[in-house]
C-alpha atoms as a PDB file:
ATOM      1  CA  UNK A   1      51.859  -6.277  81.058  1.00  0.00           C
ATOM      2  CA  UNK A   2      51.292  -5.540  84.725  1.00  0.00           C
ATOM      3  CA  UNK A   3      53.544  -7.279  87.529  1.00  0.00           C
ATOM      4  CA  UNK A   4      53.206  -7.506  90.788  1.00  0.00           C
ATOM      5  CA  UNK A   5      56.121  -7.611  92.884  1.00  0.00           C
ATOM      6  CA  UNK A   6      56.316  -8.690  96.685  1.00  0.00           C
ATOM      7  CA  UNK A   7      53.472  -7.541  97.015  1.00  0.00           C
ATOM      8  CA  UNK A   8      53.194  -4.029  95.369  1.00  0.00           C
ATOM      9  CA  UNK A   9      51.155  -4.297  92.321  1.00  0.00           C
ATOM     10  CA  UNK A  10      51.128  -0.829  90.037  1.00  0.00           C
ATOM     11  CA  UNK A  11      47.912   1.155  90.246  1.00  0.00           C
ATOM     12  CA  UNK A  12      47.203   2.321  86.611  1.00  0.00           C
ATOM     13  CA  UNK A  13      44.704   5.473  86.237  1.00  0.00           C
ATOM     14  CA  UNK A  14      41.531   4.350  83.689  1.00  0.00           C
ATOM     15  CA  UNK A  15      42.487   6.566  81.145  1.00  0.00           C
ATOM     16  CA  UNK A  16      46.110   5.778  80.882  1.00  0.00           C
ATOM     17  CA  UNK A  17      47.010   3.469  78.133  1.00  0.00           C
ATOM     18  CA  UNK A  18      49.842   1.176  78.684  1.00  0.00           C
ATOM     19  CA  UNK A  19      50.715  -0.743  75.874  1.00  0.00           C
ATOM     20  CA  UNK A  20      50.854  -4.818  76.040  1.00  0.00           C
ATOM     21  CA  UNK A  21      54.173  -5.158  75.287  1.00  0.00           C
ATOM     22  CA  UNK A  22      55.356  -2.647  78.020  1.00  0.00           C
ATOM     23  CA  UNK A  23      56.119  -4.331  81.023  1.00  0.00           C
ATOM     24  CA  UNK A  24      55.053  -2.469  84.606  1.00  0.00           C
ATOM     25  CA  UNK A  25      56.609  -4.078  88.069  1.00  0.00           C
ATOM     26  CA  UNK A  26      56.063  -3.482  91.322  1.00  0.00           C
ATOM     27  CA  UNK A  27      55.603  -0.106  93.188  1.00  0.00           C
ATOM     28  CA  UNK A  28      54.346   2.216  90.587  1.00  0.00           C
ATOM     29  CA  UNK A  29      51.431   4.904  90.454  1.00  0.00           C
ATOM     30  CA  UNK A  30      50.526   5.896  86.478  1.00  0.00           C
ATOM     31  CA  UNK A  31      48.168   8.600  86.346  1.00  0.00           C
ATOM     32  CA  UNK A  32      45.440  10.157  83.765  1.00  0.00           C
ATOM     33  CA  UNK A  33      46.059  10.336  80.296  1.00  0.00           C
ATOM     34  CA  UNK A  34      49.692   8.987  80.713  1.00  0.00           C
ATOM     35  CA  UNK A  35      50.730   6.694  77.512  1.00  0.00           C
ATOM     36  CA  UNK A  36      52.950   4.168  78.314  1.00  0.00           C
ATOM     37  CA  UNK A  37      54.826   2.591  74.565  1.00  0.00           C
ATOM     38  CA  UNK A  38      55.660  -0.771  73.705  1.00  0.00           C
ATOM     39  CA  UNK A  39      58.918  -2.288  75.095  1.00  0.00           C
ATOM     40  CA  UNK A  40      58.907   0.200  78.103  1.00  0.00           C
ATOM     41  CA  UNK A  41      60.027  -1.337  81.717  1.00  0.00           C
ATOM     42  CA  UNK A  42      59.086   0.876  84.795  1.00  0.00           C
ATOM     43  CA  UNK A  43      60.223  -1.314  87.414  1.00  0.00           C
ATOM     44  CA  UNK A  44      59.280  -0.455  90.950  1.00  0.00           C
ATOM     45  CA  UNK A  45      61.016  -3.394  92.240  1.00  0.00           C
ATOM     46  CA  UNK A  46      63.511  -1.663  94.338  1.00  0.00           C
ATOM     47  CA  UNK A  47      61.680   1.830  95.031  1.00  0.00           C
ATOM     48  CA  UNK A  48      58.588   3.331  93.712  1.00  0.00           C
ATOM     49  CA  UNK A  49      57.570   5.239  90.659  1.00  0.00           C
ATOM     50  CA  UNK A  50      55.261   7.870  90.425  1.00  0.00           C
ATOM     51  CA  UNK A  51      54.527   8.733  86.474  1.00  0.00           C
ATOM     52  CA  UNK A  52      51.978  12.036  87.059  1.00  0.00           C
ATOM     53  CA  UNK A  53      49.429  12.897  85.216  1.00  0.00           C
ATOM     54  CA  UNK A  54      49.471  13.398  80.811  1.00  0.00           C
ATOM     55  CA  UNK A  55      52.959  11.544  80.893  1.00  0.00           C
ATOM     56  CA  UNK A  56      54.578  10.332  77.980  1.00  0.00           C
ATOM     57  CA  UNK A  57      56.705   7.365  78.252  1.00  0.00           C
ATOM     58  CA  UNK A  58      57.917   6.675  74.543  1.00  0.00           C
ATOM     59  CA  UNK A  59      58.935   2.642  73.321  1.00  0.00           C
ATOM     60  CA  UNK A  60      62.180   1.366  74.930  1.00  0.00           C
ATOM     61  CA  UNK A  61      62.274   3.115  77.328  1.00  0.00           C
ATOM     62  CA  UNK A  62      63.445   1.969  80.966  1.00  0.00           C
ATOM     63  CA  UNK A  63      62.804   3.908  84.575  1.00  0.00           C
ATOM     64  CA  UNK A  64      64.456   2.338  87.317  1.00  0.00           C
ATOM     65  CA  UNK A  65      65.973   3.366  90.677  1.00  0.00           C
ATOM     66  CA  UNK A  66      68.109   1.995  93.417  1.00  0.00           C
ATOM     67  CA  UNK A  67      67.012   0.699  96.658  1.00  0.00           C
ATOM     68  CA  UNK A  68      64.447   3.436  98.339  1.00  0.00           C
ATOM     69  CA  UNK A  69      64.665   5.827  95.810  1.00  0.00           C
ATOM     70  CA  UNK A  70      61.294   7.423  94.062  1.00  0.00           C
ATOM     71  CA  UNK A  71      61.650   8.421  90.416  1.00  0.00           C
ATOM     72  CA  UNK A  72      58.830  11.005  89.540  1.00  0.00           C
ATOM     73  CA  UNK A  73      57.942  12.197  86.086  1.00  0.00           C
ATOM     74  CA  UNK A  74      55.921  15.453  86.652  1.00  0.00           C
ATOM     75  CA  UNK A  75      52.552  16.235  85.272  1.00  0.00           C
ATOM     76  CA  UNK A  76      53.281  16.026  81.233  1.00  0.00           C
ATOM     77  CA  UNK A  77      56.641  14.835  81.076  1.00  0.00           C
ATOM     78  CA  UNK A  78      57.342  13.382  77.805  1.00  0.00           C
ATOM     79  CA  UNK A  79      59.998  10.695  77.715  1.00  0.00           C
ATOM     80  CA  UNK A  80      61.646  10.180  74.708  1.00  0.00           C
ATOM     81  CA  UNK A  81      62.160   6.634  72.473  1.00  0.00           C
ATOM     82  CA  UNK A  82      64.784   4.477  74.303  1.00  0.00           C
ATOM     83  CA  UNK A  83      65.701   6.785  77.490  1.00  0.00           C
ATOM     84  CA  UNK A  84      66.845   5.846  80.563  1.00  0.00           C
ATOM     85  CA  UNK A  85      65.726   7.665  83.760  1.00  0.00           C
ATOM     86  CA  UNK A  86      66.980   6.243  86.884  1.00  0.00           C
ATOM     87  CA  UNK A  87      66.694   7.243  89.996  1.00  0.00           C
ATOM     88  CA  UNK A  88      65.805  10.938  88.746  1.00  0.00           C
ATOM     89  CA  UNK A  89      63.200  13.445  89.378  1.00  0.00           C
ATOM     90  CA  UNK A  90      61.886  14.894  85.633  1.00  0.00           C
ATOM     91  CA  UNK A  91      60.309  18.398  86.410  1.00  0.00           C
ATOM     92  CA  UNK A  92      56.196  19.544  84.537  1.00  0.00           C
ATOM     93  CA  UNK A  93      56.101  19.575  80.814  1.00  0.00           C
ATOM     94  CA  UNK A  94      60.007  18.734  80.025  1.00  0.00           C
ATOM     95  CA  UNK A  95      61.128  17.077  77.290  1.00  0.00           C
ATOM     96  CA  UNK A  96      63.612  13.733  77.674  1.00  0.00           C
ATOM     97  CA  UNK A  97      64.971  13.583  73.925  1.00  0.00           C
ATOM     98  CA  UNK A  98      65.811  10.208  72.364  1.00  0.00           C
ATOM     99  CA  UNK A  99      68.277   7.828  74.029  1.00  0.00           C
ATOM    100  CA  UNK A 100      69.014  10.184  76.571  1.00  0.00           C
ATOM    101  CA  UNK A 101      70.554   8.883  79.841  1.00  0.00           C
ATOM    102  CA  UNK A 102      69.320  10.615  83.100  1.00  0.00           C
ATOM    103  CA  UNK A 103      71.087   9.005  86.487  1.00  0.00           C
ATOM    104  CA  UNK A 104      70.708   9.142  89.702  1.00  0.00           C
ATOM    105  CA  UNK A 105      69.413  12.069  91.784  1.00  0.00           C
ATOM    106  CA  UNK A 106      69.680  14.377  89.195  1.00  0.00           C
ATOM    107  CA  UNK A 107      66.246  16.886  89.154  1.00  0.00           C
ATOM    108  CA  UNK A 108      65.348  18.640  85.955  1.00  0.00           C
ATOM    109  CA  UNK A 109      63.143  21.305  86.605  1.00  0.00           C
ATOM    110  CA  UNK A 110      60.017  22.626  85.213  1.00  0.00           C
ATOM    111  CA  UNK A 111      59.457  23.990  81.292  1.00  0.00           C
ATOM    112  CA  UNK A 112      56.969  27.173  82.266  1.00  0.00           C
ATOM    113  CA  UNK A 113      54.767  28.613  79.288  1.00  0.00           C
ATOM    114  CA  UNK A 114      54.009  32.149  80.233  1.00  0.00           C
ATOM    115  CA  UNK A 115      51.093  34.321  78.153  1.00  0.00           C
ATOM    116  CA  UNK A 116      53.480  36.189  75.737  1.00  0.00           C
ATOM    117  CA  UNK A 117      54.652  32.636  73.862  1.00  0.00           C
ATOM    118  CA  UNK A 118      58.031  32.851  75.934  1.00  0.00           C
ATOM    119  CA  UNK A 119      59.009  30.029  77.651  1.00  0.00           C
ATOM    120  CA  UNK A 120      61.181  29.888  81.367  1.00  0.00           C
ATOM    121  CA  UNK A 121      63.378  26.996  83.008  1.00  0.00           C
ATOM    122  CA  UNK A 122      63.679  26.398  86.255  1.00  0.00           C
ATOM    123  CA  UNK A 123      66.449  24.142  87.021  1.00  0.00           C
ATOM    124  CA  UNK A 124      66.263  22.889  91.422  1.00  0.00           C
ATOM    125  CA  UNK A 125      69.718  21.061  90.906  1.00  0.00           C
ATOM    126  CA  UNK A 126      72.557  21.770  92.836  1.00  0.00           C
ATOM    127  CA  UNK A 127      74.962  19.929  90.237  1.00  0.00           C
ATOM    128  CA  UNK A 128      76.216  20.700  86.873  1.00  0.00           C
ATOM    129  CA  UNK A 129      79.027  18.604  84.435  1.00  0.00           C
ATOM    130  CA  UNK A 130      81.959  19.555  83.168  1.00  0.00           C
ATOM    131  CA  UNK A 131      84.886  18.001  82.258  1.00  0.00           C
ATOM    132  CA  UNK A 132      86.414  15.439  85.214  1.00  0.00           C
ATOM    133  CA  UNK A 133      89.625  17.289  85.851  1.00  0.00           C
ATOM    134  CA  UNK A 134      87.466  20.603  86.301  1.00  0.00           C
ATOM    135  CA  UNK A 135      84.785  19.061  88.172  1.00  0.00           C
ATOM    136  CA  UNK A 136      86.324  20.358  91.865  1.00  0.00           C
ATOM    137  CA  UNK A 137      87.290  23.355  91.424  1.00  0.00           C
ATOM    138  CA  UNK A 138      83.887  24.168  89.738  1.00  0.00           C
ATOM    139  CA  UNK A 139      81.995  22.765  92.376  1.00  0.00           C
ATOM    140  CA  UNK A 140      83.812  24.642  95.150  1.00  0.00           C
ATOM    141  CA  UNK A 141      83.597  27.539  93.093  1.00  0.00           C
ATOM    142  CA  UNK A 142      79.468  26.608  92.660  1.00  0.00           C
ATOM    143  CA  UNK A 143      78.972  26.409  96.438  1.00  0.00           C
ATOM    144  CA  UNK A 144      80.868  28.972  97.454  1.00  0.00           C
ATOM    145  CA  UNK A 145      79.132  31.955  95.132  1.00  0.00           C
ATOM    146  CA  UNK A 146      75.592  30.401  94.708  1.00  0.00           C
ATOM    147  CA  UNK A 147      75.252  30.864  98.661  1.00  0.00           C
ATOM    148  CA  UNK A 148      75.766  34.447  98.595  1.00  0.00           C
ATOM    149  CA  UNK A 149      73.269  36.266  96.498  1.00  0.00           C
ATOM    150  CA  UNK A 150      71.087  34.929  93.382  1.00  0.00           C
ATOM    151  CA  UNK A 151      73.521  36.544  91.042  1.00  0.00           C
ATOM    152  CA  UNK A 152      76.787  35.468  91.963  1.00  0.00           C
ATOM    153  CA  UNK A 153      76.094  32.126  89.926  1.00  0.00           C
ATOM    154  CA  UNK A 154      73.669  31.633  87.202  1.00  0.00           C
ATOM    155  CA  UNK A 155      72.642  29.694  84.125  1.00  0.00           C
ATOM    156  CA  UNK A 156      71.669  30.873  80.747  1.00  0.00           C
ATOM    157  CA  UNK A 157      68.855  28.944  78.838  1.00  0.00           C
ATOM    158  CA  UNK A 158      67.887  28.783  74.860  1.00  0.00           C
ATOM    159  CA  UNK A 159      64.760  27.915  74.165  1.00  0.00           C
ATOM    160  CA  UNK A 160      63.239  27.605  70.781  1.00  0.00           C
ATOM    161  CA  UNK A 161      60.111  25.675  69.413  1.00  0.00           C
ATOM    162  CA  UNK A 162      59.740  23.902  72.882  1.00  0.00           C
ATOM    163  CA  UNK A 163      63.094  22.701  73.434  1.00  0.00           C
ATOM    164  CA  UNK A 164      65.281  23.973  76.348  1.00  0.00           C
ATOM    165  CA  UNK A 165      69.502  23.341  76.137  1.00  0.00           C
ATOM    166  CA  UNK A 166      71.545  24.937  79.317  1.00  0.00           C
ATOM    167  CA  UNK A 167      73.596  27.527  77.596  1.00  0.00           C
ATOM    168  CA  UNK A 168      76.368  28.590  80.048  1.00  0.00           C
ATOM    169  CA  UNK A 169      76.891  28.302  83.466  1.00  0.00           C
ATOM    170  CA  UNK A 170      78.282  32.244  85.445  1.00  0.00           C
ATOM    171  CA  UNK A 171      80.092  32.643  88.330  1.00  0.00           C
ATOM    172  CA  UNK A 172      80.671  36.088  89.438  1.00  0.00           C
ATOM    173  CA  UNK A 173      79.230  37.115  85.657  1.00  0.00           C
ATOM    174  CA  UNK A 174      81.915  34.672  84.013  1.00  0.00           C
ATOM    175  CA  UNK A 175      81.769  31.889  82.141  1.00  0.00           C
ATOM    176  CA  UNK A 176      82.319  29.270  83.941  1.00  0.00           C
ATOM    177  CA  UNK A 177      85.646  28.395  82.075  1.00  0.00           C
ATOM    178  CA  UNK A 178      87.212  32.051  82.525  1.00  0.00           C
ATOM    179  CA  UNK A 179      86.328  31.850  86.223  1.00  0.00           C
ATOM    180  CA  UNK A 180      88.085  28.733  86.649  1.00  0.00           C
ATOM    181  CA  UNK A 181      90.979  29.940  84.435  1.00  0.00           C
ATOM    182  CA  UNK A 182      91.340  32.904  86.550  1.00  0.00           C
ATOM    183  CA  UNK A 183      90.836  31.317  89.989  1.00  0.00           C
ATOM    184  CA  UNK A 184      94.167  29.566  88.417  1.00  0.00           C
ATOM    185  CA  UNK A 185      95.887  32.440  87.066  1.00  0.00           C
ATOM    186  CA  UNK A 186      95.434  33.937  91.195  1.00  0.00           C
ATOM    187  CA  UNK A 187      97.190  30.780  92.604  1.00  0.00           C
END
């Protein structure tokens, strides 16, 4: 169903199919060929939404923001059964798996097919997770390299059949981990 919400009703391309039972609120822009599944709630009621063109937006799932945020899913961004994206920006042609959880200002970039079958991340983030008690000194040590030259700090991809999973993260051609051990070991 389609909901307007004070006063922002969502503007739904022609040949996007949004199933009944999904429910659509507020301030949100679906364009062409996007599928929309049953029990899915994009609710522009506190921001807007902007689902590009040959989206897929699986059952259960929920996009939401808070206030004055825009959540974007990039031309052919498929969103899998039951995910959550709020707040988020979800880069061309990338796959959201099941259940997944994606918060708050967190950009995945775009899946690029190139002519020999290969396939190429790009990844516009300037955050990256690991464990709570690491989480400073990694960031410091993030900043501090990744504004020098390209390969001071670096991420390593797998891809296979269509699926992309970050491998490692480098700083200063480490692993993350060994940097952080020896940035440690120095102190």
């Amino acid at each position: 169903m389609i909901y307007e919400f004070k006063g922002y009703k969502p503007v739904v391309h022609p040949t996007a199919f949004v199933h009944p039972q999904a429910a659509v609120t507020g301030n949100v822009i679906i364009g062409r060929d996007v599928y929309i599944g049953p029990g899915a709630a994009l609710r522009g009621d506190w921001g807007e939404i902007i689902i590009e063109d040959g989206c897929n937006v699986q059952e259960n799932c929920t996009i939401h923001m808070f206030p004055g945020v825009t959540v974007r899913l990039m031309k052919g961004a498929h969103i899998g059964h039951g995910a959550v994206i709020h707040g988020s920006t979800i880069g061309k042609n990338v796959l959201v798996v099941i259940n997944a959880v994606i918060m708050d200002n967190v950009i995945i970039g775009e899946i690029s097919y190139f002519l020999d079958e290969e396939e190429g991340v790009i990844f516009p983030f300037n955050r990256f997770w690991v464990t709570e008690k690491d989480a400073p000194a990694a960031e410091k040590a993030y900043r501090e390299n990744s504004q020098r030259t390209k390969q001071n700090a670096y991420m390593t991809v797998r891809v296979r059949n269509g699926d992309a999973a970050l491998e490692q993260l480098y700083i200063d051609n480490q692993p993350l981990a060994d940097y952080l051990r020896a940035q440690a070991a120095k102190k």
